[in-house]
PDB file of N, CA and C in Angstrom:
ATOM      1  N   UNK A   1    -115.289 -10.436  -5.127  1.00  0.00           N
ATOM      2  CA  UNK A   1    -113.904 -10.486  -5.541  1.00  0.00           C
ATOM      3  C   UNK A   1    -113.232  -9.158  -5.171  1.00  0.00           C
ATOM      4  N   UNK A   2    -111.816  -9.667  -4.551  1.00  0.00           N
ATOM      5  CA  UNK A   2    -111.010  -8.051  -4.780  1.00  0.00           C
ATOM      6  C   UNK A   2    -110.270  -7.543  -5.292  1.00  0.00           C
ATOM      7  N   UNK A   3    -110.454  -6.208  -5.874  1.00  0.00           N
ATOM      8  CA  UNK A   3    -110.277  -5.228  -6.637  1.00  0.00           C
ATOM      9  C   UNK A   3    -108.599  -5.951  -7.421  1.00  0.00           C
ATOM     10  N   UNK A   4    -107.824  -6.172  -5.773  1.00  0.00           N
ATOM     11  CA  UNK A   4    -106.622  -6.537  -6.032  1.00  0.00           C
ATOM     12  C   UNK A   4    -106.198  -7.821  -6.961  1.00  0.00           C
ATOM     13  N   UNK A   5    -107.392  -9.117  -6.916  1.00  0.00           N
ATOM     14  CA  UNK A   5    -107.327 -10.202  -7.274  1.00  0.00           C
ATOM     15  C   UNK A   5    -107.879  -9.753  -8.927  1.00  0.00           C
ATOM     16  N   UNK A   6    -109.224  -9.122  -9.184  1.00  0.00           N
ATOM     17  CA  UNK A   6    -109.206  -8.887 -10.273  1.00  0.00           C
ATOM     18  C   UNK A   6    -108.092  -8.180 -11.112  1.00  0.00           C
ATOM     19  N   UNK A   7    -107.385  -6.959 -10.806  1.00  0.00           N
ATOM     20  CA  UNK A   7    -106.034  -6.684 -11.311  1.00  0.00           C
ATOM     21  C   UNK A   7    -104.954  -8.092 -11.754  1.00  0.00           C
ATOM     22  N   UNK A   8    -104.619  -8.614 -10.987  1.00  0.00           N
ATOM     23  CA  UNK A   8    -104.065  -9.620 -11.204  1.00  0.00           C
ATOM     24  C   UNK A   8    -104.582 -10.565 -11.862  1.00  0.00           C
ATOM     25  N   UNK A   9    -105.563 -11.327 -12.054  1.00  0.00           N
ATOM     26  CA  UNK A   9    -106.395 -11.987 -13.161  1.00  0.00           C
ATOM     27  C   UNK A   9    -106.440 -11.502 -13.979  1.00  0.00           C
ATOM     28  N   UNK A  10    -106.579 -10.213 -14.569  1.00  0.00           N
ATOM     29  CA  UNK A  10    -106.219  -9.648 -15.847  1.00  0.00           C
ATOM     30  C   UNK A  10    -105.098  -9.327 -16.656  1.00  0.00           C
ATOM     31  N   UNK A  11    -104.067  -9.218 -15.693  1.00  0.00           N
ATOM     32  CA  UNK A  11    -102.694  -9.225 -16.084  1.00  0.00           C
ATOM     33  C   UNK A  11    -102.388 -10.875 -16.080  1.00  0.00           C
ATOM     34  N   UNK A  12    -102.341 -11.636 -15.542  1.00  0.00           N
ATOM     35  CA  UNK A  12    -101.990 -13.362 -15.388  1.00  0.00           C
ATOM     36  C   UNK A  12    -102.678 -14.013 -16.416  1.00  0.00           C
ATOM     37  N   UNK A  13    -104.233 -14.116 -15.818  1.00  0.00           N
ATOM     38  CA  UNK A  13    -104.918 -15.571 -16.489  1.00  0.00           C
ATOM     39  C   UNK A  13    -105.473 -14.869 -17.717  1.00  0.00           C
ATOM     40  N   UNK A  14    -105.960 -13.758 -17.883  1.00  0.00           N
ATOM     41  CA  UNK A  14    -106.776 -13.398 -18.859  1.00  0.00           C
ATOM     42  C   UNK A  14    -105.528 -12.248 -20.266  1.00  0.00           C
ATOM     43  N   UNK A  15    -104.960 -12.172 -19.568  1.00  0.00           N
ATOM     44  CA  UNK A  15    -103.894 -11.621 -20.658  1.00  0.00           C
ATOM     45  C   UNK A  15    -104.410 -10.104 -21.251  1.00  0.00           C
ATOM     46  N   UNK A  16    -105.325  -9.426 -20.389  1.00  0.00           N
ATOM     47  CA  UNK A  16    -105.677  -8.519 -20.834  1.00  0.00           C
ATOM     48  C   UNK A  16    -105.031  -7.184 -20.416  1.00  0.00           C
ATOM     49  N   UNK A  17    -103.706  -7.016 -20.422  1.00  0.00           N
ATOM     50  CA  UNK A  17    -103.229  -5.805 -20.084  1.00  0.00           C
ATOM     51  C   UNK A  17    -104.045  -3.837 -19.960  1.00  0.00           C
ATOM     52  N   UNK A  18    -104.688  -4.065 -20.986  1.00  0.00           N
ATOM     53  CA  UNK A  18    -105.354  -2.495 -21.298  1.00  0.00           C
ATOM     54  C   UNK A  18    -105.786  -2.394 -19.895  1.00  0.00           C
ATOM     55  N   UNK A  19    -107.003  -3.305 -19.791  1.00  0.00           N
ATOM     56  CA  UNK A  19    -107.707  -3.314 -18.764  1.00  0.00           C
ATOM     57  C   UNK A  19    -107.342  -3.466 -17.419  1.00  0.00           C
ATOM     58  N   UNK A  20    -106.567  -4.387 -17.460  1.00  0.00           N
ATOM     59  CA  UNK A  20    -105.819  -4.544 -15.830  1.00  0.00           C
ATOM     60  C   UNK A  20    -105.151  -2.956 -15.758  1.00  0.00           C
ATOM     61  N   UNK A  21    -104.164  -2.465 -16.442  1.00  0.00           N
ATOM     62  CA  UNK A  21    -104.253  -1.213 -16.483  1.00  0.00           C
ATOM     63  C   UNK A  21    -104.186  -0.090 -15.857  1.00  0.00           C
ATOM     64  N   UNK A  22    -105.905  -0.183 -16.466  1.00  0.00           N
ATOM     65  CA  UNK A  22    -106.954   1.175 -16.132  1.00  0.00           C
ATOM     66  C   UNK A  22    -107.103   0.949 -14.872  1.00  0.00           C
ATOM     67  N   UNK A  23    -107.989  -0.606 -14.696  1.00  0.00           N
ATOM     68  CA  UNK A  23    -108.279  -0.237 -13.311  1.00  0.00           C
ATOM     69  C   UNK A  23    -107.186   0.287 -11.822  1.00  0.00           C
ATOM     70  N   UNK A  24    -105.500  -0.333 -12.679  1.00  0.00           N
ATOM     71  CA  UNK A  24    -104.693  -0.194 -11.815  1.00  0.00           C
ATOM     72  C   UNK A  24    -104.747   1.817 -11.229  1.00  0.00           C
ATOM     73  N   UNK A  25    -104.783   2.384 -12.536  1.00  0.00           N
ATOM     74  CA  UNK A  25    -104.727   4.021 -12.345  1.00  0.00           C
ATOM     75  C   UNK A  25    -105.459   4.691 -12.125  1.00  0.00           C
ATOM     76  N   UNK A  26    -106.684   3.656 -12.105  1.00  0.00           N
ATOM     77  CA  UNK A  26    -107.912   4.185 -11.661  1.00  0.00           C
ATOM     78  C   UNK A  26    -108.005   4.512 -10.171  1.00  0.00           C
ATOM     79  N   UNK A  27    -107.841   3.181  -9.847  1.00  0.00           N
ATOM     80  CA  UNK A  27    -107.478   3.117  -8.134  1.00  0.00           C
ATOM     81  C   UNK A  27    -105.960   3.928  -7.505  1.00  0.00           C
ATOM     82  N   UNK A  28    -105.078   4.154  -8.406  1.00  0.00           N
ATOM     83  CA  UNK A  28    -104.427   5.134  -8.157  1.00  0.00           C
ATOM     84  C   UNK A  28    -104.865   6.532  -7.779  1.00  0.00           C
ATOM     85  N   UNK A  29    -105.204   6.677  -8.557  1.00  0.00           N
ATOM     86  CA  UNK A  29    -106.224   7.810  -8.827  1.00  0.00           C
ATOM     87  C   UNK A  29    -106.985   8.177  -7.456  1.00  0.00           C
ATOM     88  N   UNK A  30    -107.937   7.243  -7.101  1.00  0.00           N
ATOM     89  CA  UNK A  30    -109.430   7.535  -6.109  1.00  0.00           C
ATOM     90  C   UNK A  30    -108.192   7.410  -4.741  1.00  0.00           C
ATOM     91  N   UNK A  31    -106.850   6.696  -5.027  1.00  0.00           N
ATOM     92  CA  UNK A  31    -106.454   6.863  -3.316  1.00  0.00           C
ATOM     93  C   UNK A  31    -105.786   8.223  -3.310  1.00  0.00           C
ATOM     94  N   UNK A  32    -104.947   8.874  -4.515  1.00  0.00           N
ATOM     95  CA  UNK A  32    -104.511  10.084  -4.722  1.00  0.00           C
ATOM     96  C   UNK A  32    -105.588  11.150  -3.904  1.00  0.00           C
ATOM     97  N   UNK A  33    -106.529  11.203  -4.148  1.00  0.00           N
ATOM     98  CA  UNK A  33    -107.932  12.426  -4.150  1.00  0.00           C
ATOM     99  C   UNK A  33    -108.281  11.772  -2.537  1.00  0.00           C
ATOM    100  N   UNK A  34    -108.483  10.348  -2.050  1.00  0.00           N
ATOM    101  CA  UNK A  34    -109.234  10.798  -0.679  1.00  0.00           C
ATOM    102  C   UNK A  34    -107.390  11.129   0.375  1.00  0.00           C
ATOM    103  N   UNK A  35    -106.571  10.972  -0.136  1.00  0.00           N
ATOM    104  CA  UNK A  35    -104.989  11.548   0.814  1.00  0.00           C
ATOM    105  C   UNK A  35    -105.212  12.814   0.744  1.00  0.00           C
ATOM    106  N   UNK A  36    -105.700  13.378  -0.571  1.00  0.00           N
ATOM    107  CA  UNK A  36    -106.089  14.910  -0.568  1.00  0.00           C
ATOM    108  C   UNK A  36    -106.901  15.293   0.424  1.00  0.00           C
ATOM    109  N   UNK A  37    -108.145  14.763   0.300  1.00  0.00           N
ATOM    110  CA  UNK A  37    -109.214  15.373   1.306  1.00  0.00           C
ATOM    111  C   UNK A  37    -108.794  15.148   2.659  1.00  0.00           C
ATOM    112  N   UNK A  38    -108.306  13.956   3.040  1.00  0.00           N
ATOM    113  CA  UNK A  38    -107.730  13.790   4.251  1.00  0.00           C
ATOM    114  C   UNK A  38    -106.924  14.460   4.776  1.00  0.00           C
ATOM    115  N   UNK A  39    -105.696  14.820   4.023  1.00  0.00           N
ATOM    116  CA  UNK A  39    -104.804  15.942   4.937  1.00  0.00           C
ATOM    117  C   UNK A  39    -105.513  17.362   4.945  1.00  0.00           C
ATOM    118  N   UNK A  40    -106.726  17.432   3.821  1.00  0.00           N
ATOM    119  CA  UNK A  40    -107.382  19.184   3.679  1.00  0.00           C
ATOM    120  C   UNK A  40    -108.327  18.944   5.530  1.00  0.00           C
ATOM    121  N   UNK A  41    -108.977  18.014   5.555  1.00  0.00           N
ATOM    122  CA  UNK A  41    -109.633  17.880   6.696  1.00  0.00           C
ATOM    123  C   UNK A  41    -108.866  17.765   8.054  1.00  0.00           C
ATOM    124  N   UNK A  42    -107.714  17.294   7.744  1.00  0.00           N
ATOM    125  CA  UNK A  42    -107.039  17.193   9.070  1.00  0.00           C
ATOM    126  C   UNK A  42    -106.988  18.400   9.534  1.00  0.00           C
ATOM    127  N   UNK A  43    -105.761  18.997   8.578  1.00  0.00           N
ATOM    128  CA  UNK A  43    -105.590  20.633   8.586  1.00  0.00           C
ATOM    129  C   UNK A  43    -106.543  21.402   9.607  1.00  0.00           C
ATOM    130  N   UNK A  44    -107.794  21.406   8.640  1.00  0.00           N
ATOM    131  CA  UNK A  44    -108.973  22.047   9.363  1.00  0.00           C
ATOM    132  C   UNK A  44    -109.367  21.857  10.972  1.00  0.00           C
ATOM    133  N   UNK A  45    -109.294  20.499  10.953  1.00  0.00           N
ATOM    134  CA  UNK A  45    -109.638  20.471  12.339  1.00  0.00           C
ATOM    135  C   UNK A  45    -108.476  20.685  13.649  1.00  0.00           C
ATOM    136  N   UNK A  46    -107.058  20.640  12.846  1.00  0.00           N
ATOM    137  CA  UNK A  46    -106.022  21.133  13.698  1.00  0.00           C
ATOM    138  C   UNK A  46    -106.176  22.515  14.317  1.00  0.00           C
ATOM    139  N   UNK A  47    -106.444  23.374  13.169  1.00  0.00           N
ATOM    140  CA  UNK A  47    -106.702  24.307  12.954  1.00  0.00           C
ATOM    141  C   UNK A  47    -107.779  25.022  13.678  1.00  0.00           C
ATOM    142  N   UNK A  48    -108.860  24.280  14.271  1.00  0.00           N
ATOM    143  CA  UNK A  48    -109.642  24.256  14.907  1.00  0.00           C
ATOM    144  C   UNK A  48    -109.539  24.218  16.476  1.00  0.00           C
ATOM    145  N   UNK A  49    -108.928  23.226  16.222  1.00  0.00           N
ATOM    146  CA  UNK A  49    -108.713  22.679  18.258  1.00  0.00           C
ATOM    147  C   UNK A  49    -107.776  23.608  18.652  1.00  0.00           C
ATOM    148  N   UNK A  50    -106.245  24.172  17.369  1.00  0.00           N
ATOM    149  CA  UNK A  50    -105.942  25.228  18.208  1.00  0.00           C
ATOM    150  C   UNK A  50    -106.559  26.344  19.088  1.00  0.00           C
ATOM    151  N   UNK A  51    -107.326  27.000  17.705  1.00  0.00           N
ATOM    152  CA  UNK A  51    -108.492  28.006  18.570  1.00  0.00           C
ATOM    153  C   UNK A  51    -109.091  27.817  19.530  1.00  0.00           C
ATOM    154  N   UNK A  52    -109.731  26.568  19.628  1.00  0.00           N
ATOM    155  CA  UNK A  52    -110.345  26.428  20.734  1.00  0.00           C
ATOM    156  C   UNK A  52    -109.409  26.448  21.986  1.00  0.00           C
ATOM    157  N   UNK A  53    -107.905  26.451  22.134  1.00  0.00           N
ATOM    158  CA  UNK A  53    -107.237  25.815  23.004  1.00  0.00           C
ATOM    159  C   UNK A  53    -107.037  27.406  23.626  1.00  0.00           C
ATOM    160  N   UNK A  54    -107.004  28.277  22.175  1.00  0.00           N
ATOM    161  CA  UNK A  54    -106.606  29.622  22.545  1.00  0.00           C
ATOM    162  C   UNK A  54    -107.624  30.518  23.252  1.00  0.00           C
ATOM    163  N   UNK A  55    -108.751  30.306  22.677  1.00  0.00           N
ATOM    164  CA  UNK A  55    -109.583  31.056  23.816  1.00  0.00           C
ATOM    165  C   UNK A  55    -110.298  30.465  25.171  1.00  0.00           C
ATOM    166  N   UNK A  56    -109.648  28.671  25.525  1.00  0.00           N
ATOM    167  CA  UNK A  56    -109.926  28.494  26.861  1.00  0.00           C
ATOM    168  C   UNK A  56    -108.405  28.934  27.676  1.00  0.00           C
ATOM    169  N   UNK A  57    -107.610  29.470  27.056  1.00  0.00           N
ATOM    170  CA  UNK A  57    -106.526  29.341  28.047  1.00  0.00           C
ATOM    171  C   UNK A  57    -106.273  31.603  28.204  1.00  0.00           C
TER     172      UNK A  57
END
């Protein structure tokens, strides 16, 4: 099942708001932190290929 369909089954058929929820901010959450690491890693490797660009030229 996905993540997305269970959210919605908990808010719809099962009437369980708390829970639909959590998991909603949960998954907020885990995409918040890997956008983090992703732009920290991009950075880095930008950061990288410049140098390299600078001492072949």
């Amino acid at each position: 099942m996905l993540i997305g369909n269970l959210i919605e089954n908990q808010f719809i058929t099962v009437g369980e708001w708390n829970f639909g929820s959590a998991i909603s901010l949960i998954m907020a959450c885990i995409i918040l932190v890997s956008m983090y690491f992703t732009r920290r890693f991009d950075q880095e490797n930008r950061e990288n290929s410049k140098q390299r660009e600078v001492k072949h030229a």
